[in-house]
N, C-alpha and C. Protein backbone atom coordinates (compact mmCIF):
# COMPACT_ATOMS: atom_id res chain seq x y z
N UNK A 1 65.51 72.23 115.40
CA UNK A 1 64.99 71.14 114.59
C UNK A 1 64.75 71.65 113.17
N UNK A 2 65.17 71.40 112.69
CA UNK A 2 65.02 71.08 110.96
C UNK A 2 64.16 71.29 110.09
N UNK A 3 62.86 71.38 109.82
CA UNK A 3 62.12 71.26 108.68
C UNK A 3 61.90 71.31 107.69
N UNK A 4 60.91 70.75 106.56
CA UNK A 4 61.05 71.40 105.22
C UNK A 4 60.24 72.23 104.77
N UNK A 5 60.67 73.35 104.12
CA UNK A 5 60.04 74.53 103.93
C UNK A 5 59.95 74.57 101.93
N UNK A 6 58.57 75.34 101.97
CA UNK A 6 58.67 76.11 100.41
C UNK A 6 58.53 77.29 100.37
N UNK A 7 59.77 78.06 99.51
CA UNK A 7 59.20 79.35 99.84
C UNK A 7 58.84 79.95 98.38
N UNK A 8 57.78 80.45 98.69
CA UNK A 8 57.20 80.83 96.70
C UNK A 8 57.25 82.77 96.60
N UNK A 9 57.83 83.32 95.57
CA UNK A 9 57.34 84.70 95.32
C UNK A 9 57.65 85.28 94.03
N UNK A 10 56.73 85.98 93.98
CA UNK A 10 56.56 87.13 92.23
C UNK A 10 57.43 88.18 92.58
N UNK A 11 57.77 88.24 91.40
CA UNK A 11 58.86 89.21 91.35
C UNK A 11 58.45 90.36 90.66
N UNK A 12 58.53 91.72 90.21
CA UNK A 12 57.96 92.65 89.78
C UNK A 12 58.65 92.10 87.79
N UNK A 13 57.88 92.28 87.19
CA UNK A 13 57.96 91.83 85.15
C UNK A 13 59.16 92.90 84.95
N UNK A 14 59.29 94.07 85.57
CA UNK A 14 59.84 94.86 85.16
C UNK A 14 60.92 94.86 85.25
N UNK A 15 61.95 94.32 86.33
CA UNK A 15 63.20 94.39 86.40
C UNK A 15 64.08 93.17 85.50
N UNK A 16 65.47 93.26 85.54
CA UNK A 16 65.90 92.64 84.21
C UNK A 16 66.50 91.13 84.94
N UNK A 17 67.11 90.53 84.23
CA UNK A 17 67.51 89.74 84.39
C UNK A 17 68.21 89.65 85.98
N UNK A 18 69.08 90.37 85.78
CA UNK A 18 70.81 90.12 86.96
C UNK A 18 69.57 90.38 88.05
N UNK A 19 68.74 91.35 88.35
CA UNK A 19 68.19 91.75 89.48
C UNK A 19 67.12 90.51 89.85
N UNK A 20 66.57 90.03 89.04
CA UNK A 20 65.69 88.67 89.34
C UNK A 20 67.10 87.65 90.07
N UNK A 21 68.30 87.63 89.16
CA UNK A 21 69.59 86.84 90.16
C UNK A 21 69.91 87.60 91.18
N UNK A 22 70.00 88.79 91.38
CA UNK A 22 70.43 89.44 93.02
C UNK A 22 69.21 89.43 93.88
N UNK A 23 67.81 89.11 93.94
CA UNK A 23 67.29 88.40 94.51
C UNK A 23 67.02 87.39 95.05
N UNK A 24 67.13 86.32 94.26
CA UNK A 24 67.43 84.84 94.26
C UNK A 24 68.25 84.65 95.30
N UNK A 25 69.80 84.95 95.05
CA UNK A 25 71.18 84.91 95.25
C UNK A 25 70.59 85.63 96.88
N UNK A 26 70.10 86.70 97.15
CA UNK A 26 69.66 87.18 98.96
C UNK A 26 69.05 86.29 99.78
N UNK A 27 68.05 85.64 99.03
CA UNK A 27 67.02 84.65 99.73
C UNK A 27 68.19 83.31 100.17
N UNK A 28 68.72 83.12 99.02
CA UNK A 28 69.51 82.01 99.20
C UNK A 28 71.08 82.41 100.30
N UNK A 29 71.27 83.51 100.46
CA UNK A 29 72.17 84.14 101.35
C UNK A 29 71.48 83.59 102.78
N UNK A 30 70.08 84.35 103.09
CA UNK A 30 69.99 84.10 104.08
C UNK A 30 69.66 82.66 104.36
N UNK A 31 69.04 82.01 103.82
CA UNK A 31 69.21 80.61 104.46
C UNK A 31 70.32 80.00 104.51
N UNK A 32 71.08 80.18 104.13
CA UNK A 32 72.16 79.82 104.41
C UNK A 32 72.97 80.03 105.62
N UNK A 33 72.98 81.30 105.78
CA UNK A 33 73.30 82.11 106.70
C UNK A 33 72.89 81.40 108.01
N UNK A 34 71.30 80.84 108.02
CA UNK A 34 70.10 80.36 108.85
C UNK A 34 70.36 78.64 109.34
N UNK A 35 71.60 78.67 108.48
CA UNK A 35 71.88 77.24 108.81
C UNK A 35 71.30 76.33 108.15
N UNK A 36 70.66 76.69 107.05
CA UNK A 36 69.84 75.87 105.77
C UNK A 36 70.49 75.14 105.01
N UNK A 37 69.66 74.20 104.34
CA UNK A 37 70.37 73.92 102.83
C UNK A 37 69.02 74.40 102.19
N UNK A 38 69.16 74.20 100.61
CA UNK A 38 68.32 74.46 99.95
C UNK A 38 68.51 73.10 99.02
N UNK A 39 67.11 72.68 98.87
CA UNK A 39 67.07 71.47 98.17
C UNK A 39 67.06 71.79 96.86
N UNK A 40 66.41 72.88 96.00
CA UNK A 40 65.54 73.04 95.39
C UNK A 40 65.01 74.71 94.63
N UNK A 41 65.99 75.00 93.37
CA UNK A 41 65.59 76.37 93.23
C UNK A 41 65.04 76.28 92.04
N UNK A 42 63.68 76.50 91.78
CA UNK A 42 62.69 76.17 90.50
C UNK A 42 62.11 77.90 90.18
N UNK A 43 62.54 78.05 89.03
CA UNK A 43 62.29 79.43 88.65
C UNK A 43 61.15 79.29 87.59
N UNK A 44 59.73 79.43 87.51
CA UNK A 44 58.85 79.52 86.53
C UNK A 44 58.93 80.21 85.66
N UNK A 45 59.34 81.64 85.43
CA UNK A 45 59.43 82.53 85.00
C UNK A 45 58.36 83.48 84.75
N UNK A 46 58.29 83.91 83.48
CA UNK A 46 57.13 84.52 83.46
C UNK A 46 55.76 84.46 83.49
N UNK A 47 54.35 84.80 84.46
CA UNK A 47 53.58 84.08 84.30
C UNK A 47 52.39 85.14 84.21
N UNK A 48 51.34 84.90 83.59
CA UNK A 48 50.35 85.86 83.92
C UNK A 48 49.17 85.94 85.00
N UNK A 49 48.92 86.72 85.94
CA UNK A 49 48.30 86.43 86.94
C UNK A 49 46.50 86.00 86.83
N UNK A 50 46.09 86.01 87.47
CA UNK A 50 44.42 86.07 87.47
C UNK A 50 43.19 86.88 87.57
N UNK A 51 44.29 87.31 88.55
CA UNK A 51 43.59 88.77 89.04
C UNK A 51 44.81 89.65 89.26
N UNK A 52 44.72 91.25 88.39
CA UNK A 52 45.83 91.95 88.77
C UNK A 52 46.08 91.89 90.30
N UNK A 53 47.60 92.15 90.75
CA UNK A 53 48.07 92.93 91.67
C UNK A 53 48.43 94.27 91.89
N UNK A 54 47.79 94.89 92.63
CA UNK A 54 48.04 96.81 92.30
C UNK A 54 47.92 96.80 90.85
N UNK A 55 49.49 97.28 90.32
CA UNK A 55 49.02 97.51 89.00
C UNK A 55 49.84 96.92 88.10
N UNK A 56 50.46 95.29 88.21
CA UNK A 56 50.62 93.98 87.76
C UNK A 56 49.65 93.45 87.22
N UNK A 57 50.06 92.40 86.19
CA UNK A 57 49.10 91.91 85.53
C UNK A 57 49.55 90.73 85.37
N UNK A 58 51.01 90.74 85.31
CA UNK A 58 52.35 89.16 85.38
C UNK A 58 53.31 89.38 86.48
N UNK A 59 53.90 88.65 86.59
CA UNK A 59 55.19 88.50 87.07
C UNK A 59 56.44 87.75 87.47
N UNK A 60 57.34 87.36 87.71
CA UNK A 60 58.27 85.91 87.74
C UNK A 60 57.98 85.51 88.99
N UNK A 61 57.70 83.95 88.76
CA UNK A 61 57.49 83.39 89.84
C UNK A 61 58.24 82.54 90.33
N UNK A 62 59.04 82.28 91.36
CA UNK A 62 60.16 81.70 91.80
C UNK A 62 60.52 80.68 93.14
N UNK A 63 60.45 79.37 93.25
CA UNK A 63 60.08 78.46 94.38
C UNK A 63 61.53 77.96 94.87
N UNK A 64 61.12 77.93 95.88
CA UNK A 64 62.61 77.15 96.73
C UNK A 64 62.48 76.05 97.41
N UNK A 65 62.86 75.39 97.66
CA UNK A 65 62.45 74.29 98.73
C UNK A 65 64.04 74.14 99.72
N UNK A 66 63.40 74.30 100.54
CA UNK A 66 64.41 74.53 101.49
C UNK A 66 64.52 73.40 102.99
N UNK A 67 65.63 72.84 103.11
CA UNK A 67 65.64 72.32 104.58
C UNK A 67 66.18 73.27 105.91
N UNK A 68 65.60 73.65 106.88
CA UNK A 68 66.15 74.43 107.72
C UNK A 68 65.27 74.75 109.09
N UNK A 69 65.80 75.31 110.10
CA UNK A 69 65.36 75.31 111.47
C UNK A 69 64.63 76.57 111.25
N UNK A 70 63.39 76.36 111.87
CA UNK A 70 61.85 77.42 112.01
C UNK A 70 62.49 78.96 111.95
N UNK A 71 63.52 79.28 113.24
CA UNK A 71 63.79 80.20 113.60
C UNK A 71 64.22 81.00 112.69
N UNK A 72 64.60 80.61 111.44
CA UNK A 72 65.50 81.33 110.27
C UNK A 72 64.13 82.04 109.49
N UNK A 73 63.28 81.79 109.88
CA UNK A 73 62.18 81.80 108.70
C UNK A 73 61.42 82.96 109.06
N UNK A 74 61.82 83.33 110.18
CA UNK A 74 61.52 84.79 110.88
C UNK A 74 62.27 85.81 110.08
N UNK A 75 63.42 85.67 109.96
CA UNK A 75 64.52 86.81 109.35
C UNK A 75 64.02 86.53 107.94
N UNK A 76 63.58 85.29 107.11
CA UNK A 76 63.99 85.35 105.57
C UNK A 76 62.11 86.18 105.29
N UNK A 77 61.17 85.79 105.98
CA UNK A 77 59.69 86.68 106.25
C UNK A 77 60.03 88.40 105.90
N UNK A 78 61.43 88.69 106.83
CA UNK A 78 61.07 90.44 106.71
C UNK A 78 61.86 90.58 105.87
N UNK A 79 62.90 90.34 105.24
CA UNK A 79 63.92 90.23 103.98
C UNK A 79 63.22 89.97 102.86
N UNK A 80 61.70 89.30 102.90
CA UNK A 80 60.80 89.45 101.44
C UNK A 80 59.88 90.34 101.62
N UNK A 81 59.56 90.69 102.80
CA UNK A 81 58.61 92.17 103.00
C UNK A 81 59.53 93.29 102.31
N UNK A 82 60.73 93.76 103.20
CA UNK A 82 61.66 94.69 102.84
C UNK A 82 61.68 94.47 101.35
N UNK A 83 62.03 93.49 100.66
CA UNK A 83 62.24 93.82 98.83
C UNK A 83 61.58 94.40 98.47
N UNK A 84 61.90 95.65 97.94
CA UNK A 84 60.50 96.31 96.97
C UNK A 84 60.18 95.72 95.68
N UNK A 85 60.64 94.98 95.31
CA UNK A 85 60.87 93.93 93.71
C UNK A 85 60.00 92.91 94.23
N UNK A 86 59.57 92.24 95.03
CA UNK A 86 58.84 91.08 95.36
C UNK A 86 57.52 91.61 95.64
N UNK A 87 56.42 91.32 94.87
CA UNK A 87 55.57 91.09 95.07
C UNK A 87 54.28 91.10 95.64
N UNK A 88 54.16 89.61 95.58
CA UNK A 88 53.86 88.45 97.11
C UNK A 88 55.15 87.52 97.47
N UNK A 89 54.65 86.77 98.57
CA UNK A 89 54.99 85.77 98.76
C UNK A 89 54.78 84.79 100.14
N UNK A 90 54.92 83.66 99.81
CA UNK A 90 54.35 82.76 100.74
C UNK A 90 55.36 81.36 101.54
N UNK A 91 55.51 81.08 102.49
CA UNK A 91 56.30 80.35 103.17
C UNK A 91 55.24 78.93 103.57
N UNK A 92 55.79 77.90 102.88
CA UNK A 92 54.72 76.56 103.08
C UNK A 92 55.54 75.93 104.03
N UNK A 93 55.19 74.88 105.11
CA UNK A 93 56.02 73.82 105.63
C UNK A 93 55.63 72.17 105.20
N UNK A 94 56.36 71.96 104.91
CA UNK A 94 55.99 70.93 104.26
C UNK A 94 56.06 69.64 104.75
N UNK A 95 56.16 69.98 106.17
CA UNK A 95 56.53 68.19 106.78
C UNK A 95 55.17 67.85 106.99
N UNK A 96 53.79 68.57 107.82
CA UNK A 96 52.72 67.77 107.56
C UNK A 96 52.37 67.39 106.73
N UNK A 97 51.91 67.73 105.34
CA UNK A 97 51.69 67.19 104.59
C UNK A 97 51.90 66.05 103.71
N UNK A 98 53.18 66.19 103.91
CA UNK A 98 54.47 64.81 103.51
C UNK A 98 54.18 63.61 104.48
N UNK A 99 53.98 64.15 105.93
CA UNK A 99 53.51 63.01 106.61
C UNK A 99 52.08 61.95 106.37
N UNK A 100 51.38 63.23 106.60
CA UNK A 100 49.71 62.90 105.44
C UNK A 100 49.72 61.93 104.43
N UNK A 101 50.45 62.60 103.41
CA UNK A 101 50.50 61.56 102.02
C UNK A 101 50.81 60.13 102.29
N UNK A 102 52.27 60.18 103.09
CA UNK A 102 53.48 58.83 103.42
C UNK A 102 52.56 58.07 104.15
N UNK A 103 51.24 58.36 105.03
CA UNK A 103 50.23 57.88 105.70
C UNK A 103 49.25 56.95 104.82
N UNK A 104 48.74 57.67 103.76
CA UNK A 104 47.88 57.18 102.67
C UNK A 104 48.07 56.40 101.69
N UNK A 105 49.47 56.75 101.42
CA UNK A 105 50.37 56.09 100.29
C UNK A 105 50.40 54.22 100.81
N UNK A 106 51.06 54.56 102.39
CA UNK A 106 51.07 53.14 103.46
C UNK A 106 49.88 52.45 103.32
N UNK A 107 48.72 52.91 103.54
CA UNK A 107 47.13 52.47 103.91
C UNK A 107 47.17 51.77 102.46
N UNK A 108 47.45 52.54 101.45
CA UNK A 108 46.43 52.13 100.23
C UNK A 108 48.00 50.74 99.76
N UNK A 109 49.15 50.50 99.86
CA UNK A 109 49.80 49.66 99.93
C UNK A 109 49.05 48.17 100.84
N UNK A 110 49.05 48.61 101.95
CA UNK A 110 48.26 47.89 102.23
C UNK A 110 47.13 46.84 102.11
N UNK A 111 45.85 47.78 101.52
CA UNK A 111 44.99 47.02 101.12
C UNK A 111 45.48 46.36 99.01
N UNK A 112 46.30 46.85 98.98
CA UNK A 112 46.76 46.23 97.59
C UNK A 112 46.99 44.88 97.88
N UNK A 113 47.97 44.91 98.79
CA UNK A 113 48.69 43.57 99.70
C UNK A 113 47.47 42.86 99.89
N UNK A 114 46.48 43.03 100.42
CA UNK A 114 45.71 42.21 101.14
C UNK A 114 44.93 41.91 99.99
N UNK A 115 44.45 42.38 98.65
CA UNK A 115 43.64 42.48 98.03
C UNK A 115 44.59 41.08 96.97
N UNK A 116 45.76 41.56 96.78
CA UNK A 116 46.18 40.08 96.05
C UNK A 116 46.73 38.88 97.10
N UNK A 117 46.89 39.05 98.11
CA UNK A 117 46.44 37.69 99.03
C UNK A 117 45.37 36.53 98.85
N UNK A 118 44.55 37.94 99.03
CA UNK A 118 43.15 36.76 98.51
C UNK A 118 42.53 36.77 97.38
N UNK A 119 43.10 37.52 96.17
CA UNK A 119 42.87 36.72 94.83
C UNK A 119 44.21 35.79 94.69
N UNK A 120 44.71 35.63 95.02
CA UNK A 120 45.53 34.14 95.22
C UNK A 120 44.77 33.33 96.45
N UNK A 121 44.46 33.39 97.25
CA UNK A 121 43.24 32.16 97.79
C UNK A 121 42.05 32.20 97.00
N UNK A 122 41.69 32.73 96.29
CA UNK A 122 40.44 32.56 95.55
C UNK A 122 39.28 33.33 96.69
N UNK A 123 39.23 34.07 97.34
CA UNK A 123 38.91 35.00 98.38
C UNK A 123 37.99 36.24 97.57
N UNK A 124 38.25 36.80 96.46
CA UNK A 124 37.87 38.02 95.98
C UNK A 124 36.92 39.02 97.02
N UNK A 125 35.90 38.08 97.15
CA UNK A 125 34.79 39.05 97.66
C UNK A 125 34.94 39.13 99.26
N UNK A 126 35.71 38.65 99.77
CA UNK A 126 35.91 39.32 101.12
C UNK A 126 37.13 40.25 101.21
N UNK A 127 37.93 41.15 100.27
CA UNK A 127 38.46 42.04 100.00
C UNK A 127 37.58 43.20 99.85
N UNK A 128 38.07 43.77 100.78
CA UNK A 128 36.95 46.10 100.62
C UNK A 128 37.92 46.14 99.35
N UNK A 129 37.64 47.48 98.51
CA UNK A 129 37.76 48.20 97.47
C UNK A 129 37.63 49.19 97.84
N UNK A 130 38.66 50.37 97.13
CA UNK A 130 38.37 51.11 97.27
C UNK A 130 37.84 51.69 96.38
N UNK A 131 37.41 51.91 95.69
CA UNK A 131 36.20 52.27 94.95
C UNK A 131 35.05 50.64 94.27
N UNK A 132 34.02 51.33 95.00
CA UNK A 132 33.19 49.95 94.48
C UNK A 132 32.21 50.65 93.69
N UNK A 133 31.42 49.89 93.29
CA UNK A 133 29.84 50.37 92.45
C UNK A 133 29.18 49.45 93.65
N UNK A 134 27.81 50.27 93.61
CA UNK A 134 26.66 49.00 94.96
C UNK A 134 26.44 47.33 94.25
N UNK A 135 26.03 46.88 95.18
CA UNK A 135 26.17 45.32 94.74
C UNK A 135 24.60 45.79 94.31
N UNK A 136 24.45 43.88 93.46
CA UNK A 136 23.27 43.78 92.75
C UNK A 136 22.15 43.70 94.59
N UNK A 137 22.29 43.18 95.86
CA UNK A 137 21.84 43.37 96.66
C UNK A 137 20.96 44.81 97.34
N UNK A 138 22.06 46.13 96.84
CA UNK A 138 21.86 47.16 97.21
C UNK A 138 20.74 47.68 96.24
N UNK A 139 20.41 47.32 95.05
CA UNK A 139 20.15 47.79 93.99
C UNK A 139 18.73 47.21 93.66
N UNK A 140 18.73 45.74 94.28
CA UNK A 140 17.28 45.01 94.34
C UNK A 140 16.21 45.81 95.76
N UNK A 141 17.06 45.92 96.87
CA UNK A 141 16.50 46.35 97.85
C UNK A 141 15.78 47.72 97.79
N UNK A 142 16.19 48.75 96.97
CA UNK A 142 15.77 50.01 96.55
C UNK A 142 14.51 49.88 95.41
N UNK A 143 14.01 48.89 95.36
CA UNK A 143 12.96 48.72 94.00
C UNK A 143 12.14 48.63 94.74
């Protein structure tokens, strides 16, 4: 089965150009290899960190977004350990979250829908909000 993956990592400031591309160009070997596609190759470049790493202070930062089956993600894990040029790096999956949102995104469609329903019946106040201020009710009762 399939999923969508992000895969994020720093690259050491020091090496030059082509070697930031013969990295790239490995990661993207093996998913491929893995039966992947790759949606998605977003290179930040240079960035400065927050807190050093060892004895980093920047480094290129480089995202992928990738479609591909779990099992590949085992092999592309020790292929960014093994680089001595990388870093960190981190492997996101991204289908819960996408589900999450597509969940909320639905809900709050929803009450939009329902909310101009009944300002076309002339309804207003039996529409929830999602964000309200307390009624003048809530506000007398507290005095």
């Amino acid at each position: 089965m399939k999923r969508k993956y992000e895969i994020g990592f720093i690259i050491n400031p020091e090496v030059t150009e082509d070697v930031v591309k013969k990295i790239i160009d490995s990661v993207v070997e093996v998913i491929k290899k893995g039966d992947g596609t790759i949606e998605n190759i977003d290179e930040w470049g240079r960035r400065k960190f927050a807190y050093p790493i060892g004895r980093f202070h920047e480094g290129i930062y480089v995202f992928i977004n990738t479609d591909a089956p779990g099992a590949m993600y085992a092999a592309l894990e020790r292929r960014l350990k093994l680089t001595e040029n990388i870093i960190r790096f981190i492997v996101l999956r991204l289908d819960d979250k996408l589900k999450k949102a597509n969940r909320l995104i639905k809900k709050w469609q929803r009450g939009e829908k329902l909310a101009r329903k009944a300002q076309e019946a002339g309804r207003e106040e039996a529409v929830p909000r999602r964000y309200s201020s307390p009624s003048e009710k809530e506000v007398d009762n507290d005095e």
